[in-house]
Protein backbone atom coordinates (compact mmCIF):
# COMPACT_ATOMS: atom_id res chain seq x y z
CA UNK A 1 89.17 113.73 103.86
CA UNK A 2 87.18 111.51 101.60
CA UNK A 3 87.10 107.94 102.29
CA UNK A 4 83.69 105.51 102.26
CA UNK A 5 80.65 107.69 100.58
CA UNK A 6 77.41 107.61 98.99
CA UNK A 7 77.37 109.14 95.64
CA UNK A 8 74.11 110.61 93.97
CA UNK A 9 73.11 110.69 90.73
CA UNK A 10 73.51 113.94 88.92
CA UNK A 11 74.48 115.55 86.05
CA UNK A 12 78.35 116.10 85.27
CA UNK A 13 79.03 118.63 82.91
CA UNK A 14 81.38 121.71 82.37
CA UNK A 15 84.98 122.44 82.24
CA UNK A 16 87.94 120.82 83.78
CA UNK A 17 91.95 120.88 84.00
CA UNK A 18 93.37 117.65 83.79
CA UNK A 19 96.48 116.44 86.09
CA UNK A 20 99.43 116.33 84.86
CA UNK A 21 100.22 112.58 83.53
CA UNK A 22 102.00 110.93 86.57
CA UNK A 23 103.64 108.43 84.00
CA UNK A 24 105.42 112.04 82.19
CA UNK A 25 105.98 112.95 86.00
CA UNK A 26 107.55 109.55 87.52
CA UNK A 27 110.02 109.53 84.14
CA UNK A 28 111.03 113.07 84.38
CA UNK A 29 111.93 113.18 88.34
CA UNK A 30 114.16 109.96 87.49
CA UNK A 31 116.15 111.81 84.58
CA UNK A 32 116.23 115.37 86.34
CA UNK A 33 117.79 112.80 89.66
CA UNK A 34 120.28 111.39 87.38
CA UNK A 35 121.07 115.11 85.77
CA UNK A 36 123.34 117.68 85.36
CA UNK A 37 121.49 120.68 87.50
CA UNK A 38 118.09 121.41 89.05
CA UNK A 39 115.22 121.75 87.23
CA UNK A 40 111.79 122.90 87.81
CA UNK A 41 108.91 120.42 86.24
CA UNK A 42 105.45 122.27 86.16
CA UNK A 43 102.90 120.17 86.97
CA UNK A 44 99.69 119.94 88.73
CA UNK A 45 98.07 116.85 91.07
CA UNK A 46 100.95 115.12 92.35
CA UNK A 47 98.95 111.74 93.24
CA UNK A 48 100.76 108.68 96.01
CA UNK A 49 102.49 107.16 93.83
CA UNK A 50 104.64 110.11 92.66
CA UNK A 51 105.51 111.08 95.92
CA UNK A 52 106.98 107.47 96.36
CA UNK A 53 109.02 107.96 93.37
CA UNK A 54 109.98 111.66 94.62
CA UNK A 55 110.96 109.50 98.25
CA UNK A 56 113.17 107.00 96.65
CA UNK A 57 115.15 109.49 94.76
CA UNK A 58 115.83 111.69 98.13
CA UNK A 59 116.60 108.24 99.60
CA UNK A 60 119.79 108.21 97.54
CA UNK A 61 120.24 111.82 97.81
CA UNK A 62 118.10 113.97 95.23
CA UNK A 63 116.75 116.77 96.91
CA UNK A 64 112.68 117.40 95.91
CA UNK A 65 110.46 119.56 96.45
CA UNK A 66 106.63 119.20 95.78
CA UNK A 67 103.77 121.91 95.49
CA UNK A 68 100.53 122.19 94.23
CA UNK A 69 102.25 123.68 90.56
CA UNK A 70 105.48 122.17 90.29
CA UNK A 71 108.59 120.02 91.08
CA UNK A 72 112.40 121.11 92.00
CA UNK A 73 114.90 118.34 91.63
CA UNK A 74 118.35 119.19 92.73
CA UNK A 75 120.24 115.61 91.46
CA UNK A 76 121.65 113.04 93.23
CA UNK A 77 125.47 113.13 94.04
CA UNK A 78 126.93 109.54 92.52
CA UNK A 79 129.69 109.79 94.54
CA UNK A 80 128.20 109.97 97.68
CA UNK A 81 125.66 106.70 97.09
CA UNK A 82 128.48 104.51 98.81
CA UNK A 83 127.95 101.56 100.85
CA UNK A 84 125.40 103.10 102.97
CA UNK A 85 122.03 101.54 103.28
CA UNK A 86 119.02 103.22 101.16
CA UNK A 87 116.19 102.16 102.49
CA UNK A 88 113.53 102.77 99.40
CA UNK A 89 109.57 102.90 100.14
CA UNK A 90 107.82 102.44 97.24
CA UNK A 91 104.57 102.52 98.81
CA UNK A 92 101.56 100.75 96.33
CA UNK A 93 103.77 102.13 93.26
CA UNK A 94 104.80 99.11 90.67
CA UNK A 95 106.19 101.77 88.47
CA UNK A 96 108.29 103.38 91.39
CA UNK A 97 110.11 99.29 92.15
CA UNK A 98 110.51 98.70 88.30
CA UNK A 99 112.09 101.93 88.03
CA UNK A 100 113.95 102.66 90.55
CA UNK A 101 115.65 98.80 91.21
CA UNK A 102 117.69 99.02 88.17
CA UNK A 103 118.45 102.62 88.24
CA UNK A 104 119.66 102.03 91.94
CA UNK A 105 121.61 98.98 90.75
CA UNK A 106 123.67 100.90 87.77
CA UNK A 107 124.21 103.69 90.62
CA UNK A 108 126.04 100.89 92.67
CA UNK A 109 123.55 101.86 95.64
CA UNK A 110 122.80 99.29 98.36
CA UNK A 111 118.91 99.30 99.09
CA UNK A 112 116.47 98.13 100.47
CA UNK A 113 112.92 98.40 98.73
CA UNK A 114 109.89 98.10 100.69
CA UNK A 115 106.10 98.08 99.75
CA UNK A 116 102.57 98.06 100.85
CA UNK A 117 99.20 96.58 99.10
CA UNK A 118 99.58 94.33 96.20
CA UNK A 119 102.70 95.54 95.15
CA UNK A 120 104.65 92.35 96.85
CA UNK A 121 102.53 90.05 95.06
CA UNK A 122 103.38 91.97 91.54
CA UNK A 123 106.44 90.11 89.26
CA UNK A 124 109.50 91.15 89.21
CA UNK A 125 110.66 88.43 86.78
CA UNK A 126 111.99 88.36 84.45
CA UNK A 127 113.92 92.10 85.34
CA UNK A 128 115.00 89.70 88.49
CA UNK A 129 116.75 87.05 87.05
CA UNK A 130 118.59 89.35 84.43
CA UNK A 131 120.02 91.76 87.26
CA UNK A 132 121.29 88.75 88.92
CA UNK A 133 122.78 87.45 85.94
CA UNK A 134 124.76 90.79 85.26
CA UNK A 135 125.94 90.52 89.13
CA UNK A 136 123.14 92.33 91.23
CA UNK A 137 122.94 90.57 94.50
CA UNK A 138 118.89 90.42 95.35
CA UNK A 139 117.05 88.47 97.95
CA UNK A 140 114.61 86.01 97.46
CA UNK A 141 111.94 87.08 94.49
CA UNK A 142 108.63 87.33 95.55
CA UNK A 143 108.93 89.39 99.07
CA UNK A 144 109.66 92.96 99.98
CA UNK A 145 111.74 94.12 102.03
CA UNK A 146 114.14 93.10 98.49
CA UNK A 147 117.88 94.02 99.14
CA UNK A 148 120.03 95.13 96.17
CA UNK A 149 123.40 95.05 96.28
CA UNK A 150 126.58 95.31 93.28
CA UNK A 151 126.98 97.72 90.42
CA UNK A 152 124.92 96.94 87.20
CA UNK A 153 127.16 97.31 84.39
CA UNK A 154 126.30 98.03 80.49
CA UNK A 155 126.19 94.82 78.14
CA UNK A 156 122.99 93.02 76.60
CA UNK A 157 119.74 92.76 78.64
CA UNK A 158 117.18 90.21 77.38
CA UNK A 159 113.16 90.75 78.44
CA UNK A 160 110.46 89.08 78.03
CA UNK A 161 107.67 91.63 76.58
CA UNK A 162 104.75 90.54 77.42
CA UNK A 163 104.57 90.67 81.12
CA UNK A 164 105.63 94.64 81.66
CA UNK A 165 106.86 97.16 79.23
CA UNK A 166 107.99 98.88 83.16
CA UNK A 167 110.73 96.55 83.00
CA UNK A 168 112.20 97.83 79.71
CA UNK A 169 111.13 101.52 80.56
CA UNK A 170 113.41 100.80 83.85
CA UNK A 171 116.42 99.74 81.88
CA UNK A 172 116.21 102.27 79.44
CA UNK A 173 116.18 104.86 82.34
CA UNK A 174 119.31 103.09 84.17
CA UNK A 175 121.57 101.70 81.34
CA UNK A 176 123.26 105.48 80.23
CA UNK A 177 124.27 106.05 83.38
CA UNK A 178 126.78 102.98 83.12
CA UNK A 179 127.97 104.90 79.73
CA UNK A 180 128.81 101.73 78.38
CA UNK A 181 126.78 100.58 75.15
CA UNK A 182 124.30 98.22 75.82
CA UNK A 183 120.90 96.32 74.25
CA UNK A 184 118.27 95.26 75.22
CA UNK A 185 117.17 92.44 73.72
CA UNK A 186 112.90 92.22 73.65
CA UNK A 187 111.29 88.59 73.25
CA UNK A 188 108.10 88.33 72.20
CA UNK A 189 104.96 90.17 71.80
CA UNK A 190 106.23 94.23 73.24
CA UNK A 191 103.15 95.03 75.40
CA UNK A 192 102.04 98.50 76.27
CA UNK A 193 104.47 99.66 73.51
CA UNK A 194 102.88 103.50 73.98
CA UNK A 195 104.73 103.52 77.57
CA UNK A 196 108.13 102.21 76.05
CA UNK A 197 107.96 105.53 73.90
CA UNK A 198 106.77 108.09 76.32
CA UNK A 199 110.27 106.68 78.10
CA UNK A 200 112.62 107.58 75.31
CA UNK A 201 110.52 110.86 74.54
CA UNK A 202 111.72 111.96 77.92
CA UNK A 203 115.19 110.62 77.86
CA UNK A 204 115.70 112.65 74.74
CA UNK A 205 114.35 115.61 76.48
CA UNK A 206 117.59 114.84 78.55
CA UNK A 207 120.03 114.99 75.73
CA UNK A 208 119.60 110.47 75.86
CA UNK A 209 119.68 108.85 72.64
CA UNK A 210 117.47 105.26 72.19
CA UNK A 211 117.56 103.41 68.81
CA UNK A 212 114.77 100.93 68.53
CA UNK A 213 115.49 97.64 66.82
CA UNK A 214 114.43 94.98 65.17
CA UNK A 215 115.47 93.26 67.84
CA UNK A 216 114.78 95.71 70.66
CA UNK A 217 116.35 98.90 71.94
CA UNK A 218 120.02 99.90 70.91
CA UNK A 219 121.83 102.26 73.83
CA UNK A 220 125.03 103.94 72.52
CA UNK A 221 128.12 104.51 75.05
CA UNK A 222 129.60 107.75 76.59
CA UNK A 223 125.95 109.29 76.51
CA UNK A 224 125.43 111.94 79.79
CA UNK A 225 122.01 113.48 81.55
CA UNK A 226 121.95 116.36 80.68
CA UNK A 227 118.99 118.18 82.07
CA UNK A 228 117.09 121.09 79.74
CA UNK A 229 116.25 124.62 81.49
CA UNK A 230 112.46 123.79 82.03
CA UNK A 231 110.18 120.59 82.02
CA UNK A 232 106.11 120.56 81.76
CA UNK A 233 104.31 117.49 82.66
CA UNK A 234 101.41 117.34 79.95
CA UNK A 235 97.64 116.26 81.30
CA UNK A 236 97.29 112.94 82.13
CA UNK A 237 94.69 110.84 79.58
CA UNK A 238 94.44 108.08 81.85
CA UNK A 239 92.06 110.89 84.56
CA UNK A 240 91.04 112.73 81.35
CA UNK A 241 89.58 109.03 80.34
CA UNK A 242 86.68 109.43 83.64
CA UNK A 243 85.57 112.67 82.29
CA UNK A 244 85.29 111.59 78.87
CA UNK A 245 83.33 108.63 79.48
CA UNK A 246 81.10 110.90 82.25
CA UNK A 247 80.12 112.90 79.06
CA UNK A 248 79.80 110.23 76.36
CA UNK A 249 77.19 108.48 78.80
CA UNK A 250 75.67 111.56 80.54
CA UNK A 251 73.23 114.41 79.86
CA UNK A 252 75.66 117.73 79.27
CA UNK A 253 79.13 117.65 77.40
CA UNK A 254 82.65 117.72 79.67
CA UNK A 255 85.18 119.42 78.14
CA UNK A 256 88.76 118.76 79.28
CA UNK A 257 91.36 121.25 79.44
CA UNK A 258 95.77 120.19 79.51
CA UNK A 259 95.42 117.15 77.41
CA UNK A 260 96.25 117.27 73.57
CA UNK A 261 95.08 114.31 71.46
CA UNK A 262 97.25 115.32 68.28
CA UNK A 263 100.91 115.64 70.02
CA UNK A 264 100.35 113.85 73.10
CA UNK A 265 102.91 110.23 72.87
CA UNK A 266 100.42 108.83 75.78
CA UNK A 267 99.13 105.60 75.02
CA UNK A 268 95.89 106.30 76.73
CA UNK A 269 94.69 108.77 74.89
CA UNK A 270 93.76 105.58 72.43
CA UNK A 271 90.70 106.07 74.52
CA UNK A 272 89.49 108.61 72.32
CA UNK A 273 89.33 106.34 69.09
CA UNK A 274 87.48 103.61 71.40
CA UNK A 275 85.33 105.64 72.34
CA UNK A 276 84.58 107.18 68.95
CA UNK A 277 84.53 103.58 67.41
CA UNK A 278 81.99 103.09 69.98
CA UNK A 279 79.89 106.06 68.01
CA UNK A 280 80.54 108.90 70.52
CA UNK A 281 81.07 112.37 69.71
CA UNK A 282 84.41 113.34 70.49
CA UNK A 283 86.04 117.01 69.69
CA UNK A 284 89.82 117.21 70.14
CA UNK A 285 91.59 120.70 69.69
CA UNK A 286 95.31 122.48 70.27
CA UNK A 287 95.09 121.54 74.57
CA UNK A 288 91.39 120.55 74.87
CA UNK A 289 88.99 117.79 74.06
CA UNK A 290 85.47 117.84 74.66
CA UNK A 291 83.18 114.51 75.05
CA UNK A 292 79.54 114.94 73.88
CA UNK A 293 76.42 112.91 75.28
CA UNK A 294 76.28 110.12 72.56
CA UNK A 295 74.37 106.54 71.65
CA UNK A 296 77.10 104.05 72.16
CA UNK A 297 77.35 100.85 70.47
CA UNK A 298 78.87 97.50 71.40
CA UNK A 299 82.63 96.98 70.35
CA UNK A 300 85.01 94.31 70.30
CA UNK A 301 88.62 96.07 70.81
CA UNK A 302 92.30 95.29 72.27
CA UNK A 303 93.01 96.80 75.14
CA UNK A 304 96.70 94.97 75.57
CA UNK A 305 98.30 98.73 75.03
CA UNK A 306 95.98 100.49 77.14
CA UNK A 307 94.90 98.28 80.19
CA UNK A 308 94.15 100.29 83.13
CA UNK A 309 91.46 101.84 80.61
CA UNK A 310 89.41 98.59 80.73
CA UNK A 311 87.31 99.79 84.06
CA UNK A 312 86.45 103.52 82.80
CA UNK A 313 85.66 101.69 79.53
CA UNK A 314 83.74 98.97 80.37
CA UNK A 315 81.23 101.89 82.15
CA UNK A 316 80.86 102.90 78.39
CA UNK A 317 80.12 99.58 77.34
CA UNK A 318 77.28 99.22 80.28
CA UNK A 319 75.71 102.13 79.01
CA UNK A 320 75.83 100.63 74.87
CA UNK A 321 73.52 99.45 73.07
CA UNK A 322 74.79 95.40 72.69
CA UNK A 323 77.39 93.53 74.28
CA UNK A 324 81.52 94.53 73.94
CA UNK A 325 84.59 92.42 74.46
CA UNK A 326 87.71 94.21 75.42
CA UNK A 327 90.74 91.78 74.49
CA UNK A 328 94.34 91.29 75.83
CA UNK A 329 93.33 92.33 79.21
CA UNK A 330 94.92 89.68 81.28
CA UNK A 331 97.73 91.74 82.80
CA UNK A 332 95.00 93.56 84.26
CA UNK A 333 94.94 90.82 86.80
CA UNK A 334 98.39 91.48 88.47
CA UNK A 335 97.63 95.14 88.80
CA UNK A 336 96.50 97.20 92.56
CA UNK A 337 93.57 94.44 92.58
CA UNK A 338 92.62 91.74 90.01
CA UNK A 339 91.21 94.26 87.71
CA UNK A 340 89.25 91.55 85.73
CA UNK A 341 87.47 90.28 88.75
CA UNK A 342 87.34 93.68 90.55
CA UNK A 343 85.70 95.49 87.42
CA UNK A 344 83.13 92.62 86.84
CA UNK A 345 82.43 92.74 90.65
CA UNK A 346 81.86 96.82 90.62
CA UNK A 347 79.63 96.41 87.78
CA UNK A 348 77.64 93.79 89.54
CA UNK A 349 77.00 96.29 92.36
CA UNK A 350 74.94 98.12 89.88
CA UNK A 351 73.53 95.17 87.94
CA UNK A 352 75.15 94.86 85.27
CA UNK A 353 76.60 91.66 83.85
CA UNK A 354 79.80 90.88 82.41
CA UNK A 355 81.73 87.61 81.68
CA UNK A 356 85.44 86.78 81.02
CA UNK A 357 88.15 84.63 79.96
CA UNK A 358 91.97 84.56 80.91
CA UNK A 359 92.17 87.50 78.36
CA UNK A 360 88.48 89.06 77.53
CA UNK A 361 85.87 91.12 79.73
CA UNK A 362 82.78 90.76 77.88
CA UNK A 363 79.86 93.53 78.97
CA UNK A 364 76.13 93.35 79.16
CA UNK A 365 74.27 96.68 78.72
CA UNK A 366 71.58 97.33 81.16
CA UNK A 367 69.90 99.87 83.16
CA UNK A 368 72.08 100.31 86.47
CA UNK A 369 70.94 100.99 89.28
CA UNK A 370 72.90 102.10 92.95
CA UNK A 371 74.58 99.95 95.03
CA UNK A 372 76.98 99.44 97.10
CA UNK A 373 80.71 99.27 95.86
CA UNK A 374 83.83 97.16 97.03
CA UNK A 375 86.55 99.56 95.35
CA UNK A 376 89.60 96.52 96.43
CA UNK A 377 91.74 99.32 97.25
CA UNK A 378 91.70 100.54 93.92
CA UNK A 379 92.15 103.61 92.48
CA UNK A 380 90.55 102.79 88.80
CA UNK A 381 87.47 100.61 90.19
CA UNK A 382 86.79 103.66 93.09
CA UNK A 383 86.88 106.18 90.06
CA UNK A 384 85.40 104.16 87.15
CA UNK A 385 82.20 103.59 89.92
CA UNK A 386 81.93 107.37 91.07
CA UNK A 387 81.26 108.07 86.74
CA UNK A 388 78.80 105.03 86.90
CA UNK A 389 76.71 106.15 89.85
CA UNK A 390 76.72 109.12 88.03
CA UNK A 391 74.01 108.04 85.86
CA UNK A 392 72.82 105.26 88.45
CA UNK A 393 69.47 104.89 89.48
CA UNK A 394 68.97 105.43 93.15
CA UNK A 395 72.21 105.75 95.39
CA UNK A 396 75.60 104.44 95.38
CA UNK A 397 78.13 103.78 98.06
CA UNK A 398 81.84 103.24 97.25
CA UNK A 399 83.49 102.10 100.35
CA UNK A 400 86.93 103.70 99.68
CA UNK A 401 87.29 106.22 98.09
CA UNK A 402 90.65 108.09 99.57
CA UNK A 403 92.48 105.15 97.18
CA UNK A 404 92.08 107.56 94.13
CA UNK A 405 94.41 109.55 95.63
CA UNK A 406 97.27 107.32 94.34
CA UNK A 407 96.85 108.74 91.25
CA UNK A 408 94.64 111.63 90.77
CA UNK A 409 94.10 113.17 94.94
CA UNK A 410 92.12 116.21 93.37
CA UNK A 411 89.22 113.61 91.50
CA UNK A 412 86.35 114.12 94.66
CA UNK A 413 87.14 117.67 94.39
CA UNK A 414 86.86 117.56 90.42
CA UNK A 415 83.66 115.69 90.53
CA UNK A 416 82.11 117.71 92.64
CA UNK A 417 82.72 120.96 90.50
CA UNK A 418 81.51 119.02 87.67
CA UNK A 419 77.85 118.39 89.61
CA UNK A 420 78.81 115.50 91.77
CA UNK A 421 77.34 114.83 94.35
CA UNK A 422 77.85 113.06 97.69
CA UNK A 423 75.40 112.22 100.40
């Protein structure tokens, strides 16, 4: 098992399969659990955090099973959630609490969610304050263990957009099981917007109709789960995003195999046109795109849509030719670490300098050189500094590297068929 290690530079090329997108994965489990009969989901590289998903939903009474190719979800029983306690671990997973509190609340299920890391430090408001207003019973905001009690019924829900588009995904998820027609009612800037719409792209896969508004998100009444013969879990462009950068900035092209730039509704795959803004050469096809060793330029971009992209990205920018600015980062600060200060901090480790604002990571090209690396706990930083030492001069230790396996468990593995290589 893979934890602290020291990394030497090589070259990374060849083929690789992509994981299957754990934000496709955590959305489908939720809709199969809420459905009308099993269903198999193919899917490769179950990371952490969808295991705490697949936990909570067996928690109020799904039955899961997990292997290396696929998922079986036998749905929950709504008549048996009674007035037992669920207790819910949601491990490091923000997008397993966001989810799963108000799809537990419109089940009427009395829970208890726990969580480890950073996750009790990460808002809940305003998602908070509206389930209390509709009824929910919650303990104080701010702490795990967090007890729900009540039944959340339909009716209108209004969010604030620009703190997580997870709150919105979560309501969309949980409002058609009250049947009832409800809105939700969006204020402000919507942020992450791409997420919001891989959400209804999977409810609809479930037979669940979402009407976007002016205003918001329209849900009509009497609408039922009702769960297709067979589910695949496209590749995830959030771990395709490592390999592309590893090429763009390396010697030898990566191509990447599962992920499909020209149907995929993933926001992330908005790393492609970065990149190729950025003057790489990029070749997309029907299930594959391929990254080319290129001369990068500086960019100024926003990132508010794509955020967890900012540490694989700003490894591109190191390796540019003049400074970039990546804008309408600063959610990145309530994420597994401080992602502003945590990337800034990795790329100091190989002496490189960046600068920032309350929303803008500016980079500094320069020659880097190995290190050693504080990952926070963090499975972007531990990755994004693996494709950096990469192309590092002299060594580089990461001191955790087992975090990565919250999202992608198979990436040591990966990077070592690619050429990695570990002291």
């Amino acid at each position: 098992m893979i934890t602290e290690q020291t990394l030497v530079p090589n070259v990374l090329k060849g083929k690789i399969t992509i994981p299957s997108s754990k934000s496709v994965v955590h959305r489908m489990m939720i809709c199969a659990a809420l459905g009308n009969k099993q269903v198999r989901i193919d899917c490769k590289g179950a990371g952490n955090d969808i295991t705490a998903t697949a936990n909570c939903l067996k928690a109020l009474g799904a039955e899961i099973e997990i292997t290396e190719s696929h998922i079986t979800v036998q749905p929950l029983s709504r008549s048996n959630i009674g007035n037992t306690l669920h207790k819910l671990n949601c491990c490091e997973s923000g997008s397993t609490l966001r989810f799963m509190l108000p799809v537990a609340a419109t089940l009427g299920a009395y829970c208890e969610f726990s969580g480890e890391g950073r996750l009790p430090e990460r808002p809940l408001s305003p998602l908070y304050e509206e389930m209390t207003a509709h009824g929910i019973e919650l303990s104080a905001n701010g702490t795990l263990p967090l007890l729900c009690k009540g039944l959340l019924p339909g009716g209108t829900y209004t969010i604030d957009g620009g703190v997580s588009s997870q709150f919105i995904s979560g309501l969309l998820m949980a409002l058609p099981v009250t049947g009832q027609e409800c809105r939700i009612i969006v204020n402000g800037r919507r942020e992450s917007t791409p997420y919001i719409d891989l959400t209804i792209s999977v409810l609809k896969l479930f037979g669940i109709e979402i009407e976007t508004t002016d205003y918001g998100y329209f849900i009509p009444e009497g609408q039922k789960f009702a769960t297709p013969s067979e589910l695949f879990a496209e590749g995830d462009w959030s771990s395709a995003s490592f390999w592309l950068v590893a090429g763009c900035i390396g010697k030898e092209a990566i191509e990447c195999y599962g992920i499909d730039y020209h149907h995929s509704v993933q926001g992330d795959k908005k790393v492609v046109d970065i990149l190729r803004f950025m003057g790489a050469e990029i070749e997309t096809g029907n299930g594959y795109t391929v990254a080319y060793p290129s001369q990068l330029k500086g960019i100024e971009t926003d990132c508010s849509n794509i955020p967890d992209a900012v540490p694989i990205l700003s490894i591109a920018a190191a390796m540019a030719d003049s400074p970039s600015t990546f804008t309408g980062i600063g959610r990145l600060r309530l994420k597994e670490s401080d992602r502003v200060e945590t990337t800034m901090r990795m790329l100091q480790s190989f002496g490189i300098k960046s600068s920032a604002t309350e929303n803008s990571l500016t980079i500094y090209p320069g020659m880097p050189v190995g290190g050693s690396v504080w990952s926070a706990a963090d499975h972007r930083i531990a990755a994004s500094a693996a494709i950096m030492a990469s192309v590092a001069h002299g060594n580089t230790k990461i001191d955790n590297m087992k975090c990565i396996d919250k999202s992608y468990p198979d990436f040591c593995k990966d990077y070592i068929n690619l050429g990695g290589k570990f002291h």
